[in-house]
PDB file of N, CA and C in Angstrom:
ATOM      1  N   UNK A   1      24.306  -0.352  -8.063  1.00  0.00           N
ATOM      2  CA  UNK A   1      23.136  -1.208  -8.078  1.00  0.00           C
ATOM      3  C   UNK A   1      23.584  -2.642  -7.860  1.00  0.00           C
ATOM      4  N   UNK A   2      22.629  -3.073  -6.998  1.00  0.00           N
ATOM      5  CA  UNK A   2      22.557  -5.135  -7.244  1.00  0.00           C
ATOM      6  C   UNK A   2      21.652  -5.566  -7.250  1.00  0.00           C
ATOM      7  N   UNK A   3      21.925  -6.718  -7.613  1.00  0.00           N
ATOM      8  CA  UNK A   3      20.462  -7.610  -7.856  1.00  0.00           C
ATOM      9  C   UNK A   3      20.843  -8.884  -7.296  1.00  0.00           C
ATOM     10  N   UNK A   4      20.095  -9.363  -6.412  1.00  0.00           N
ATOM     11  CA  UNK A   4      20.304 -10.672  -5.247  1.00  0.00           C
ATOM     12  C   UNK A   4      19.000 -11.100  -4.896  1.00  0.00           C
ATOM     13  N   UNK A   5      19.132 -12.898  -4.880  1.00  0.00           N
ATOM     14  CA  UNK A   5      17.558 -13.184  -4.637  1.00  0.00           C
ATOM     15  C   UNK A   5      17.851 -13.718  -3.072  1.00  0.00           C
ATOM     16  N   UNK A   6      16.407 -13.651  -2.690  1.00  0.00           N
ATOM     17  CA  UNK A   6      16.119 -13.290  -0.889  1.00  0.00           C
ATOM     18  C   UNK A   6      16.935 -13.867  -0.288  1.00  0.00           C
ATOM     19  N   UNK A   7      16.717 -15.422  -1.012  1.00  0.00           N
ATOM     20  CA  UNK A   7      17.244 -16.551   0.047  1.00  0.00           C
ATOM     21  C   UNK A   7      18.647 -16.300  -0.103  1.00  0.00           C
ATOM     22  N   UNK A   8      18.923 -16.019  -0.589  1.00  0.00           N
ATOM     23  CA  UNK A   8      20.994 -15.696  -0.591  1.00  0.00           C
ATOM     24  C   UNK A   8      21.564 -14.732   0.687  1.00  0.00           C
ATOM     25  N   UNK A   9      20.010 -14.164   1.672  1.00  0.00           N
ATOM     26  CA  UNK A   9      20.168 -13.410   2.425  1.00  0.00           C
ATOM     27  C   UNK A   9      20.114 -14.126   3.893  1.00  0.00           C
ATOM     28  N   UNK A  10      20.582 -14.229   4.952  1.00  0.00           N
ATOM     29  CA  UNK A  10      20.903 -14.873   6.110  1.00  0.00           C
ATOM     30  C   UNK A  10      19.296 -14.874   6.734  1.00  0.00           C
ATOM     31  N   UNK A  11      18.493 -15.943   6.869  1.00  0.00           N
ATOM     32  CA  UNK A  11      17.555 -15.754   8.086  1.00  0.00           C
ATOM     33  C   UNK A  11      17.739 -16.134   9.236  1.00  0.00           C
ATOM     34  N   UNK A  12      17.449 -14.992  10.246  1.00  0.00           N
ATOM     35  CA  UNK A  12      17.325 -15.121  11.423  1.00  0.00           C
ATOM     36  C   UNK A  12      16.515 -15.183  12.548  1.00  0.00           C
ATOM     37  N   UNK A  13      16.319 -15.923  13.437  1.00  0.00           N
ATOM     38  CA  UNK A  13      15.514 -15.846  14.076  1.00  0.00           C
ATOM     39  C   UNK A  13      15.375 -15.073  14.986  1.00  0.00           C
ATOM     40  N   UNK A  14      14.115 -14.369  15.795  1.00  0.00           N
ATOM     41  CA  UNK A  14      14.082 -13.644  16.295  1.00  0.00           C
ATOM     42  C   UNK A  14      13.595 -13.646  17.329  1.00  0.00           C
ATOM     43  N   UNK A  15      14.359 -13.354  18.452  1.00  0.00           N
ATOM     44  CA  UNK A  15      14.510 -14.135  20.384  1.00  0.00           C
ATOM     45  C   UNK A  15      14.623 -12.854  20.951  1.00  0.00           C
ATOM     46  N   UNK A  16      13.189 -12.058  20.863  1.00  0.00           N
ATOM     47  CA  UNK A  16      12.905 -11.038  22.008  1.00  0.00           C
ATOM     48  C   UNK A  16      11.680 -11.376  22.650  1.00  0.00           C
ATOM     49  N   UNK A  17      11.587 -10.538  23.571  1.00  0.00           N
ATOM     50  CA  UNK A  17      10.049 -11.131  24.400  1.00  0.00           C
ATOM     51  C   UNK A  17       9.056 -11.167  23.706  1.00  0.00           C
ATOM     52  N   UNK A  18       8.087 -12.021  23.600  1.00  0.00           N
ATOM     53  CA  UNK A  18       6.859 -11.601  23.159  1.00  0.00           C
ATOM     54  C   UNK A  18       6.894 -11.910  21.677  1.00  0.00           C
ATOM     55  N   UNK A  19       8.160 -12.409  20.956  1.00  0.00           N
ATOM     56  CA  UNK A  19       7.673 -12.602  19.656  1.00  0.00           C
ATOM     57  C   UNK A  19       8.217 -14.430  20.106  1.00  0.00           C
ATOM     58  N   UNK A  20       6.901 -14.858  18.936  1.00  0.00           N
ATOM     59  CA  UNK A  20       7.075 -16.131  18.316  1.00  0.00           C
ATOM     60  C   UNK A  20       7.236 -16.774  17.815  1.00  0.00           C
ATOM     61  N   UNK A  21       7.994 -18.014  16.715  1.00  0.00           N
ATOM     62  CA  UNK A  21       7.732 -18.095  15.833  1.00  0.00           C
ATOM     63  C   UNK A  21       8.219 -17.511  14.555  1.00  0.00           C
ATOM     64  N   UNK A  22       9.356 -16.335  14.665  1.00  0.00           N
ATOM     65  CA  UNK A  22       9.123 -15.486  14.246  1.00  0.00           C
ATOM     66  C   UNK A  22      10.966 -15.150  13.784  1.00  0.00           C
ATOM     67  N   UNK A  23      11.103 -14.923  12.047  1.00  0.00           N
ATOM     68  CA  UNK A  23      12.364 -14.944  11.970  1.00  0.00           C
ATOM     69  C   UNK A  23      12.633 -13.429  10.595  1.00  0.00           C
ATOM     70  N   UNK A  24      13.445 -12.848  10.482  1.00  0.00           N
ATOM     71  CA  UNK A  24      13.323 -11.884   9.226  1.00  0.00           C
ATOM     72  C   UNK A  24      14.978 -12.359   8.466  1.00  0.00           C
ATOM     73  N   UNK A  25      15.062 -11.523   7.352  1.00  0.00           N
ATOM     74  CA  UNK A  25      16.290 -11.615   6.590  1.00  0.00           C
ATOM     75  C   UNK A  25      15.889  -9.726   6.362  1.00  0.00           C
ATOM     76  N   UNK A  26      16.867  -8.841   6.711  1.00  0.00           N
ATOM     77  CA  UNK A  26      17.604  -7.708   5.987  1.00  0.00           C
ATOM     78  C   UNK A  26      17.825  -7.830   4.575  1.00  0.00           C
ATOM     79  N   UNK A  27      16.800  -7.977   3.690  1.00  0.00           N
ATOM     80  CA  UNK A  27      17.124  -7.356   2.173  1.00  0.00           C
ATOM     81  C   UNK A  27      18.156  -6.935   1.691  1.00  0.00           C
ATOM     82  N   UNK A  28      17.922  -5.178   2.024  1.00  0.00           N
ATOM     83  CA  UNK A  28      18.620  -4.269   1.920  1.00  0.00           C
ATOM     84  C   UNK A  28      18.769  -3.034   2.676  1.00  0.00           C
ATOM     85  N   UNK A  29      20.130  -3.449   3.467  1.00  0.00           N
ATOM     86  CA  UNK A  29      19.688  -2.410   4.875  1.00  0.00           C
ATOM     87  C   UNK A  29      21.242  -1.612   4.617  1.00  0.00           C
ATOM     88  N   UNK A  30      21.934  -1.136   5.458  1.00  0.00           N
ATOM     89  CA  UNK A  30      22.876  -0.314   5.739  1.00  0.00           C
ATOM     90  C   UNK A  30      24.271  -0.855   5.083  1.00  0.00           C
ATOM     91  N   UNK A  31      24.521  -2.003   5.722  1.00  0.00           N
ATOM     92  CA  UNK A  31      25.801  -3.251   4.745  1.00  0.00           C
ATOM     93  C   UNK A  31      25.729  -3.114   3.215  1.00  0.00           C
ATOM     94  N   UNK A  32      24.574  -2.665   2.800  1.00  0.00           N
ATOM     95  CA  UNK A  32      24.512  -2.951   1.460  1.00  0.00           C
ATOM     96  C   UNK A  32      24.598  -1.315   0.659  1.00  0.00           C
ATOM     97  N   UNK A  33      24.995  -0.370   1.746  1.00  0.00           N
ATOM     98  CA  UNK A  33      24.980   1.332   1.104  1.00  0.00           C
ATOM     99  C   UNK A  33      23.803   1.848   1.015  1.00  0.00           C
ATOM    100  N   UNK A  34      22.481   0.963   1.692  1.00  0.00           N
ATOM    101  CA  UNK A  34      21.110   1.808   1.305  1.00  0.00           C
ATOM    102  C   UNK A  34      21.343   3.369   2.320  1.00  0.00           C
ATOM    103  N   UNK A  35      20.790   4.242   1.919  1.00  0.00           N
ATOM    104  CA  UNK A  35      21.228   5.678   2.269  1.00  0.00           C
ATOM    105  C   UNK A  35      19.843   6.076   3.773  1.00  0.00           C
ATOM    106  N   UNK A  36      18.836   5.525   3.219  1.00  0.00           N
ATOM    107  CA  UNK A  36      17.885   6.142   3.582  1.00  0.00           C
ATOM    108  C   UNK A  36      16.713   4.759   4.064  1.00  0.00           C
ATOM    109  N   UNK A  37      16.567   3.390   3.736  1.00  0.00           N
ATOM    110  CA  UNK A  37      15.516   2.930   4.127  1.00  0.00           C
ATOM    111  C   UNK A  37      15.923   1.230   4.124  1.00  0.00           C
ATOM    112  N   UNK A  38      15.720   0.387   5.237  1.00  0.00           N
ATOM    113  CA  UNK A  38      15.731  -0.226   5.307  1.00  0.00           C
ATOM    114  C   UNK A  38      15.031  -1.769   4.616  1.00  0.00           C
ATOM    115  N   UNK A  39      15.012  -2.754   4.054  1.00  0.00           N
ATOM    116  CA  UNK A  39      14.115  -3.358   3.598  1.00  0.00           C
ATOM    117  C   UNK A  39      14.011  -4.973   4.147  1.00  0.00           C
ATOM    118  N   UNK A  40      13.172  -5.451   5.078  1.00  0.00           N
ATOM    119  CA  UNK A  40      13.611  -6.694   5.835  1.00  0.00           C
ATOM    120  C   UNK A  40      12.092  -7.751   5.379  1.00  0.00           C
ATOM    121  N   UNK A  41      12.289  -9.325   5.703  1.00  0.00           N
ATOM    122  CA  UNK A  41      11.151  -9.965   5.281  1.00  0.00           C
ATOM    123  C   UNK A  41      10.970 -10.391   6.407  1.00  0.00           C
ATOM    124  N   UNK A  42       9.872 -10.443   6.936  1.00  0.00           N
ATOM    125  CA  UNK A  42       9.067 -11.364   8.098  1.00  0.00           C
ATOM    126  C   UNK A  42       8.974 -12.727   7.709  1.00  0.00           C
ATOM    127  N   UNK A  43       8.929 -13.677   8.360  1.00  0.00           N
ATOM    128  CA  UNK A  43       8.149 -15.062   8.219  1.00  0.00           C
ATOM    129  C   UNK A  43       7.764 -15.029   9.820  1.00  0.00           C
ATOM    130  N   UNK A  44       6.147 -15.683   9.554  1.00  0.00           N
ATOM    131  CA  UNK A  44       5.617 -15.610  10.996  1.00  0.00           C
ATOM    132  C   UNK A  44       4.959 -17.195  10.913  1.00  0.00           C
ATOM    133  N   UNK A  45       5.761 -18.307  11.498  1.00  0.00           N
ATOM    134  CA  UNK A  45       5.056 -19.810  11.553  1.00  0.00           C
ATOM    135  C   UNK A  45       3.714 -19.846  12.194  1.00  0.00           C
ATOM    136  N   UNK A  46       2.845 -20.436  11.456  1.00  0.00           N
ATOM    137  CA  UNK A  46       1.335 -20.922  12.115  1.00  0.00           C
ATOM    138  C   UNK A  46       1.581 -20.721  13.522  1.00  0.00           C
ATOM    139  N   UNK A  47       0.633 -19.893  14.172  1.00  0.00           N
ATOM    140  CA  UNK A  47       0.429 -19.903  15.618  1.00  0.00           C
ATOM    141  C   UNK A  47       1.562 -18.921  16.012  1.00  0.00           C
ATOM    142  N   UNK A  48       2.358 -18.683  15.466  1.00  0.00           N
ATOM    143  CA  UNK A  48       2.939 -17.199  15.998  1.00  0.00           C
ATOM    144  C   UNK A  48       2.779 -15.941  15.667  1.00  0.00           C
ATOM    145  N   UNK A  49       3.251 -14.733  16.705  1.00  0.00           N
ATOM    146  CA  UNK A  49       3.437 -14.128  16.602  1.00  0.00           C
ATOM    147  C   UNK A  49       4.235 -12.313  16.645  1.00  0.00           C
ATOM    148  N   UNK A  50       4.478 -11.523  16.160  1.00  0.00           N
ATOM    149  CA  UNK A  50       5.931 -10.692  16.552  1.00  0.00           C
ATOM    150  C   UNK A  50       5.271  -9.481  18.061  1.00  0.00           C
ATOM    151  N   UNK A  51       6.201  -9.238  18.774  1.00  0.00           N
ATOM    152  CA  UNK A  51       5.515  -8.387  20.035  1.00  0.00           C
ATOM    153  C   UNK A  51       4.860  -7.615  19.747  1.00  0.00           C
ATOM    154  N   UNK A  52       3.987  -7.281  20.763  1.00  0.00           N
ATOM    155  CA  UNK A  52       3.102  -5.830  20.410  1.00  0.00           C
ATOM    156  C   UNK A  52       3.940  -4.984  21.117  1.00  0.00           C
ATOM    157  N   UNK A  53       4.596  -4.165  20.490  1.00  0.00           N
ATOM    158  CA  UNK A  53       5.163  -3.056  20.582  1.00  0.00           C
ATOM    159  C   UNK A  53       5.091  -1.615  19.884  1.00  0.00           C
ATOM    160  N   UNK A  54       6.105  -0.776  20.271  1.00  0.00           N
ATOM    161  CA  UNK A  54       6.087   0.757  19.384  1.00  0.00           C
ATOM    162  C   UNK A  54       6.825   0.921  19.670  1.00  0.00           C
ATOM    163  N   UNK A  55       7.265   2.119  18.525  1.00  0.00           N
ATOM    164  CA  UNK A  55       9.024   2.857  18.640  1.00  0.00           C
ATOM    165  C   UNK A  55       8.430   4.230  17.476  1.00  0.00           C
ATOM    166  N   UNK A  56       9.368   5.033  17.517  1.00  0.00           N
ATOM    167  CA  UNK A  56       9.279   6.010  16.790  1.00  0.00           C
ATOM    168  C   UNK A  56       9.304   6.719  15.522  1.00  0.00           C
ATOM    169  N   UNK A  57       9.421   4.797  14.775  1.00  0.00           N
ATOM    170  CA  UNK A  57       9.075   5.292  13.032  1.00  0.00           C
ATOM    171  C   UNK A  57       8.045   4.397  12.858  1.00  0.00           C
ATOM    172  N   UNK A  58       8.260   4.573  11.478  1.00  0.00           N
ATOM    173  CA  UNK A  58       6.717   4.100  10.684  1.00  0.00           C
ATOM    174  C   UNK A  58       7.463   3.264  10.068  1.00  0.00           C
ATOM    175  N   UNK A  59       6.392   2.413   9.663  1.00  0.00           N
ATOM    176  CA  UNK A  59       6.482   0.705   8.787  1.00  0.00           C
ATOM    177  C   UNK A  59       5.486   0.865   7.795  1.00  0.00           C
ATOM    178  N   UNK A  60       5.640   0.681   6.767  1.00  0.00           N
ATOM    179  CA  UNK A  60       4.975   0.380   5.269  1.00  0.00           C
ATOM    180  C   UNK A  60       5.564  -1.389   5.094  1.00  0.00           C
ATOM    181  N   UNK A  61       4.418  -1.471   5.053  1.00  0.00           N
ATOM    182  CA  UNK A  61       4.386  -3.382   5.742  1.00  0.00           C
ATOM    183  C   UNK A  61       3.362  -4.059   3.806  1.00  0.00           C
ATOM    184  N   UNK A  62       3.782  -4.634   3.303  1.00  0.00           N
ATOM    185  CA  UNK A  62       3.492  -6.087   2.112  1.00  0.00           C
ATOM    186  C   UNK A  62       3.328  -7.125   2.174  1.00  0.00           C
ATOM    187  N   UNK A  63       2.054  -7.846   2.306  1.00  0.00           N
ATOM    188  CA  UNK A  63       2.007  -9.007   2.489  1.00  0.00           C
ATOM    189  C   UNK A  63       2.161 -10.212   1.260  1.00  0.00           C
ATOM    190  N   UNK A  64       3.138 -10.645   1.292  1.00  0.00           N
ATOM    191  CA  UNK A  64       3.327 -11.429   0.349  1.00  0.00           C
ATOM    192  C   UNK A  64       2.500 -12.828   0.369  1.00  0.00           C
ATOM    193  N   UNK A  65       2.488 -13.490   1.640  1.00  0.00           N
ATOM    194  CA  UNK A  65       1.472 -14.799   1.793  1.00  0.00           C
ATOM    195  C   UNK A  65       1.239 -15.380   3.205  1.00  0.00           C
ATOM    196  N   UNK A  66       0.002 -16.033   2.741  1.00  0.00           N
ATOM    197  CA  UNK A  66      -0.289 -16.287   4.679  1.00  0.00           C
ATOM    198  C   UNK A  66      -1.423 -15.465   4.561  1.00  0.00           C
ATOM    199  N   UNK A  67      -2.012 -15.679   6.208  1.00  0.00           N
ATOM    200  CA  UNK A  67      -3.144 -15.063   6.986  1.00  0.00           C
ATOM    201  C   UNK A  67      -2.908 -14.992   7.838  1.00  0.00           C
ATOM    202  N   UNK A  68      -3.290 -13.402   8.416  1.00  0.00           N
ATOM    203  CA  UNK A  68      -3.419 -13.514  10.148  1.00  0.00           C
ATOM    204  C   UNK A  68      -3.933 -12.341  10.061  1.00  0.00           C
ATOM    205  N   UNK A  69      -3.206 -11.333  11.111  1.00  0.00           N
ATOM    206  CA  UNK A  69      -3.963  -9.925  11.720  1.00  0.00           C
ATOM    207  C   UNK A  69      -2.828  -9.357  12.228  1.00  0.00           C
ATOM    208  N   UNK A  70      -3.120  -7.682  11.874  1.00  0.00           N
ATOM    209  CA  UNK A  70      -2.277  -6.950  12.186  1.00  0.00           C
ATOM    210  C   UNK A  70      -2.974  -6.022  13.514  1.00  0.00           C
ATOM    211  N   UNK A  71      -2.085  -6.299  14.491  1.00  0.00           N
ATOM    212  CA  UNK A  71      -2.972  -6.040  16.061  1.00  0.00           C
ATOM    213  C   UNK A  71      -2.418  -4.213  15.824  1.00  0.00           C
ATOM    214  N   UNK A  72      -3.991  -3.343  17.282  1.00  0.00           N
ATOM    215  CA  UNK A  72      -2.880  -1.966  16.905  1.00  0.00           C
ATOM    216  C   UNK A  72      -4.359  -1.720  17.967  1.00  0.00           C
ATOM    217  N   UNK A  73      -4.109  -0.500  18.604  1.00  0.00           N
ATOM    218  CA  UNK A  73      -4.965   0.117  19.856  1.00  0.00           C
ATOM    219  C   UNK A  73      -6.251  -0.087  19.504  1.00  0.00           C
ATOM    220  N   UNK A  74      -6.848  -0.452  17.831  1.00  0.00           N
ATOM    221  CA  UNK A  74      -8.293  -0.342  18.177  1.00  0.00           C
ATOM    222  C   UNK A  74      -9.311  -1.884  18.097  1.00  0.00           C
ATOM    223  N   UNK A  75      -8.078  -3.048  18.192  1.00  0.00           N
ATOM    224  CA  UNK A  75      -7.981  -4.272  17.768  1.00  0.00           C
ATOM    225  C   UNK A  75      -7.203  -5.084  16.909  1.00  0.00           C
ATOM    226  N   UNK A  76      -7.573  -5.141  15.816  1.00  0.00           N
ATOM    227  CA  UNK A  76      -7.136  -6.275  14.920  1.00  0.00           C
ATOM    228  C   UNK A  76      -7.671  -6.398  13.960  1.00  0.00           C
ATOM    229  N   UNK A  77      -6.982  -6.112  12.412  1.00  0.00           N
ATOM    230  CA  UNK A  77      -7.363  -6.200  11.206  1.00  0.00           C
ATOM    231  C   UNK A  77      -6.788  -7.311  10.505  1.00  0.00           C
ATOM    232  N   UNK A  78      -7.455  -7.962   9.888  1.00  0.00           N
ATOM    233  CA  UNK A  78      -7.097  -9.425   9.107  1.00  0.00           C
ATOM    234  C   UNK A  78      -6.138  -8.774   7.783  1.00  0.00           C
ATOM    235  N   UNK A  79      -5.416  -9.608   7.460  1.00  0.00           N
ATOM    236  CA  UNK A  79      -4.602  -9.186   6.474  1.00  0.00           C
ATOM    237  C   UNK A  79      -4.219 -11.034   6.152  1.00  0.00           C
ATOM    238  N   UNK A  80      -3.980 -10.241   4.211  1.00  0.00           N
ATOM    239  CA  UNK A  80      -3.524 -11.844   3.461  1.00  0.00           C
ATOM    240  C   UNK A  80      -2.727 -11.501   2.539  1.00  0.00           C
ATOM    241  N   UNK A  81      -2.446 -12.117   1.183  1.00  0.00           N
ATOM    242  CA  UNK A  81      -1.821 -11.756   0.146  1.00  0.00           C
ATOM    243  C   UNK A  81      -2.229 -10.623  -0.170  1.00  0.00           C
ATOM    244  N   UNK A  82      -1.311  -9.252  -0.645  1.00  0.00           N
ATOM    245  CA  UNK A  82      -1.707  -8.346  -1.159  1.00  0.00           C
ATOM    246  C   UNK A  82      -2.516  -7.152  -0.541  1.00  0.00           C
ATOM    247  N   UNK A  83      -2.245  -7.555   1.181  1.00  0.00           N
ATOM    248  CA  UNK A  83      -2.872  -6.561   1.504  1.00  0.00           C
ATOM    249  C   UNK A  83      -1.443  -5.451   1.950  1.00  0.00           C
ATOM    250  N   UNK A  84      -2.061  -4.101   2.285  1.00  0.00           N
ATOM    251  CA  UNK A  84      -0.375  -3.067   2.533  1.00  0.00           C
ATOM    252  C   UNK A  84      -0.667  -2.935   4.064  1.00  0.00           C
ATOM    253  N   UNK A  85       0.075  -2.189   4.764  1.00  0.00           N
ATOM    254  CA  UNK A  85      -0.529  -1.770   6.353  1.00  0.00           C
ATOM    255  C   UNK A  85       0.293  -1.171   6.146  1.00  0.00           C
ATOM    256  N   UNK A  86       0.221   0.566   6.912  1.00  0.00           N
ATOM    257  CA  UNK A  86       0.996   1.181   7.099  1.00  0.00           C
ATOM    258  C   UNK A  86       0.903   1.431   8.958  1.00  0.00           C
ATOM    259  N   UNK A  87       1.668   1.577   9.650  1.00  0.00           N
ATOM    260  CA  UNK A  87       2.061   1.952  10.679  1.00  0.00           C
ATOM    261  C   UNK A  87       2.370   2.999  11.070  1.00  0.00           C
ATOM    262  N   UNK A  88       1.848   4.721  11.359  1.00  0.00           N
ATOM    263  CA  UNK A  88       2.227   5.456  12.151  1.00  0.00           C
ATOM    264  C   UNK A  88       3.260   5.612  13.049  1.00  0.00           C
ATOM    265  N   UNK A  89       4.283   6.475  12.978  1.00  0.00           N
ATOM    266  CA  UNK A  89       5.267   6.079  14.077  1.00  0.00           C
ATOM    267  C   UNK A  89       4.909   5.833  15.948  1.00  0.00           C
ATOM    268  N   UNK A  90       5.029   5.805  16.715  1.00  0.00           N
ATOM    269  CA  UNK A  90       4.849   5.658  17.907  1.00  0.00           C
ATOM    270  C   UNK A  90       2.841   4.827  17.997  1.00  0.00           C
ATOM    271  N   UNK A  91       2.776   4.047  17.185  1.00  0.00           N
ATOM    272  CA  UNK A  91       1.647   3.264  17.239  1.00  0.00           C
ATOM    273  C   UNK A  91       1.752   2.226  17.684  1.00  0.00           C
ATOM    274  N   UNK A  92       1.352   1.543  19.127  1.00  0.00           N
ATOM    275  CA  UNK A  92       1.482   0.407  19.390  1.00  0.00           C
ATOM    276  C   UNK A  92       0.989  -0.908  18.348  1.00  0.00           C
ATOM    277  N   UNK A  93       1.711  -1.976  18.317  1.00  0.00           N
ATOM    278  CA  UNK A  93       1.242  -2.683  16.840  1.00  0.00           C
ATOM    279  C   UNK A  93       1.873  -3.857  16.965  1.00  0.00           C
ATOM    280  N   UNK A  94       1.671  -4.948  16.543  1.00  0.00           N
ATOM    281  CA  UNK A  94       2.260  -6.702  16.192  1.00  0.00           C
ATOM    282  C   UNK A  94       1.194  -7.240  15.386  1.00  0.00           C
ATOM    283  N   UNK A  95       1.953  -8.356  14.869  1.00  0.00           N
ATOM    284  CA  UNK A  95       0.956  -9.100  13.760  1.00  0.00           C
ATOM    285  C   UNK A  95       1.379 -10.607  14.362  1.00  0.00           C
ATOM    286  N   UNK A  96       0.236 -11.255  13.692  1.00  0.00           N
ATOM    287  CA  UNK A  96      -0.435 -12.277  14.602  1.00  0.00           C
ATOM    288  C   UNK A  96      -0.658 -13.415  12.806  1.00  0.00           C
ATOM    289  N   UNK A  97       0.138 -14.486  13.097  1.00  0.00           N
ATOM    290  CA  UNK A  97       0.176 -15.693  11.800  1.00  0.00           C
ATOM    291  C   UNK A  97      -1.602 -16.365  12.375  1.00  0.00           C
ATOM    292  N   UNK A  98      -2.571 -16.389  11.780  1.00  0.00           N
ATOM    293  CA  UNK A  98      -3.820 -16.964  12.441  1.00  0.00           C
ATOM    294  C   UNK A  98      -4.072 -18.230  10.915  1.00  0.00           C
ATOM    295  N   UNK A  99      -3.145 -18.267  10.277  1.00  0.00           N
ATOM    296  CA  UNK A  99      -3.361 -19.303   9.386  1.00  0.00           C
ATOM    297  C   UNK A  99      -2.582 -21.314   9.478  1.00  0.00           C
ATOM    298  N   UNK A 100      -2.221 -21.947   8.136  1.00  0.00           N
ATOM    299  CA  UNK A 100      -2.194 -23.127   8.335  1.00  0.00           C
ATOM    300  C   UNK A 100      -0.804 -22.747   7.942  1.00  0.00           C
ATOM    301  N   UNK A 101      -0.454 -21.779   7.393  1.00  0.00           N
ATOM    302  CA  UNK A 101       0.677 -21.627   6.379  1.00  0.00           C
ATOM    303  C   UNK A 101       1.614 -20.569   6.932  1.00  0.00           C
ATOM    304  N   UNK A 102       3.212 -19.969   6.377  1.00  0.00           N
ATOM    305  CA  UNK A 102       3.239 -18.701   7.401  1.00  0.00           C
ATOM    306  C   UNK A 102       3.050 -17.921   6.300  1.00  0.00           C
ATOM    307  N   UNK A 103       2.980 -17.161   7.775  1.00  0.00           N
ATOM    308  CA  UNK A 103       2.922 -15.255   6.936  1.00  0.00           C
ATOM    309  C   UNK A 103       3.942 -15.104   6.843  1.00  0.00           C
ATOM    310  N   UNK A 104       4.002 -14.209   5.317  1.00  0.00           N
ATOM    311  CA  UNK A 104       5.594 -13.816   4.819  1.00  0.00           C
ATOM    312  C   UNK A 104       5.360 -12.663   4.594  1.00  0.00           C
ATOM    313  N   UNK A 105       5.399 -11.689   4.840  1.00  0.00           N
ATOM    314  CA  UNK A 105       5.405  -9.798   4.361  1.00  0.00           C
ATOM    315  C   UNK A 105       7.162  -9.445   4.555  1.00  0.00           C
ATOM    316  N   UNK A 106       6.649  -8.007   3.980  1.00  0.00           N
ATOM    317  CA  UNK A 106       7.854  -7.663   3.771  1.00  0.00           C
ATOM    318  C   UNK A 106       7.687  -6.059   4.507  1.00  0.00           C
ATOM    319  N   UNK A 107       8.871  -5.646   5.085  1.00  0.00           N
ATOM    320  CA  UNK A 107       8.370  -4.041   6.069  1.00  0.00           C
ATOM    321  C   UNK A 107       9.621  -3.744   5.890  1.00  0.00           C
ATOM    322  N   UNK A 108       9.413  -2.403   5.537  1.00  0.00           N
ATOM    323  CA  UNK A 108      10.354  -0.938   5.348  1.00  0.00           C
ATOM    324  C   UNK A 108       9.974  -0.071   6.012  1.00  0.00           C
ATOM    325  N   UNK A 109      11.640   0.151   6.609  1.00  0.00           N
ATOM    326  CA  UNK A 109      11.466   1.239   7.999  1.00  0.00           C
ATOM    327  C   UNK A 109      12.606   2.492   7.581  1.00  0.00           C
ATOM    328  N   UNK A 110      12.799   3.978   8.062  1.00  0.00           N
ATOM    329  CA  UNK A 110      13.849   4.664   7.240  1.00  0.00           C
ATOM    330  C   UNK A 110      14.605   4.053   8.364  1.00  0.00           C
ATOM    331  N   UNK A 111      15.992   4.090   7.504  1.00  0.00           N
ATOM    332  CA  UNK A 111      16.616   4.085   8.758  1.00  0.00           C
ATOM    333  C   UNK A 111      17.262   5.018   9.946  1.00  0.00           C
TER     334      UNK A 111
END
């Protein structure tokens, strides 16, 4: 077992197509002996947002703070503090910062 607070964790920014704005820190991912599930934090700055894409697992997604919308084939659902989203695997999907402040969630993927 450990116990480590976030910021002690490297953020990085994140420079693929289509995302904006847009940086995570790895929690607790593979480096750290997790066996089975990844655990990473989003920050999404006012006016950005991460690609709309899909891949073949699922995301159980926490919104810790902020506003925006979580985009997905049938539009766009608003999400804030405390809301969950889960993601289907092969579901096209991105989330969208539509506030003053960023969005900070947190998403677990297996690995």
């Amino acid at each position: 077992m450990f116990v480590r607070y976030y910021s002690e964790v490297k953020n990085q920014a994140i420079e693929v197509t289509g995302a904006e704005g847009v940086s995570k820190r790895v929690l607790i991912g593979e480096a750290d002996g997790a066996p089975n599930f990844i655990m990473r934090q989003f920050t999404v700055q006012p006016g950005g947002n991460t690609p709309y894409h899909t891949h073949n697992w699922e995301h159980e997604v926490y919104v810790l703070s902020g506003n925006g919308q979580a985009r997905h084939k049938d539009g766009a659902s608003n999400i804030s503090s405390g809301s969950v989203v889960f993601v289907p695997p092969n579901e096209e999907h991105g989330f969208v910062n539509t506030g003053e402040q960023p969005l900070v969630f947190l998403c677990t993927i297996p690995k």
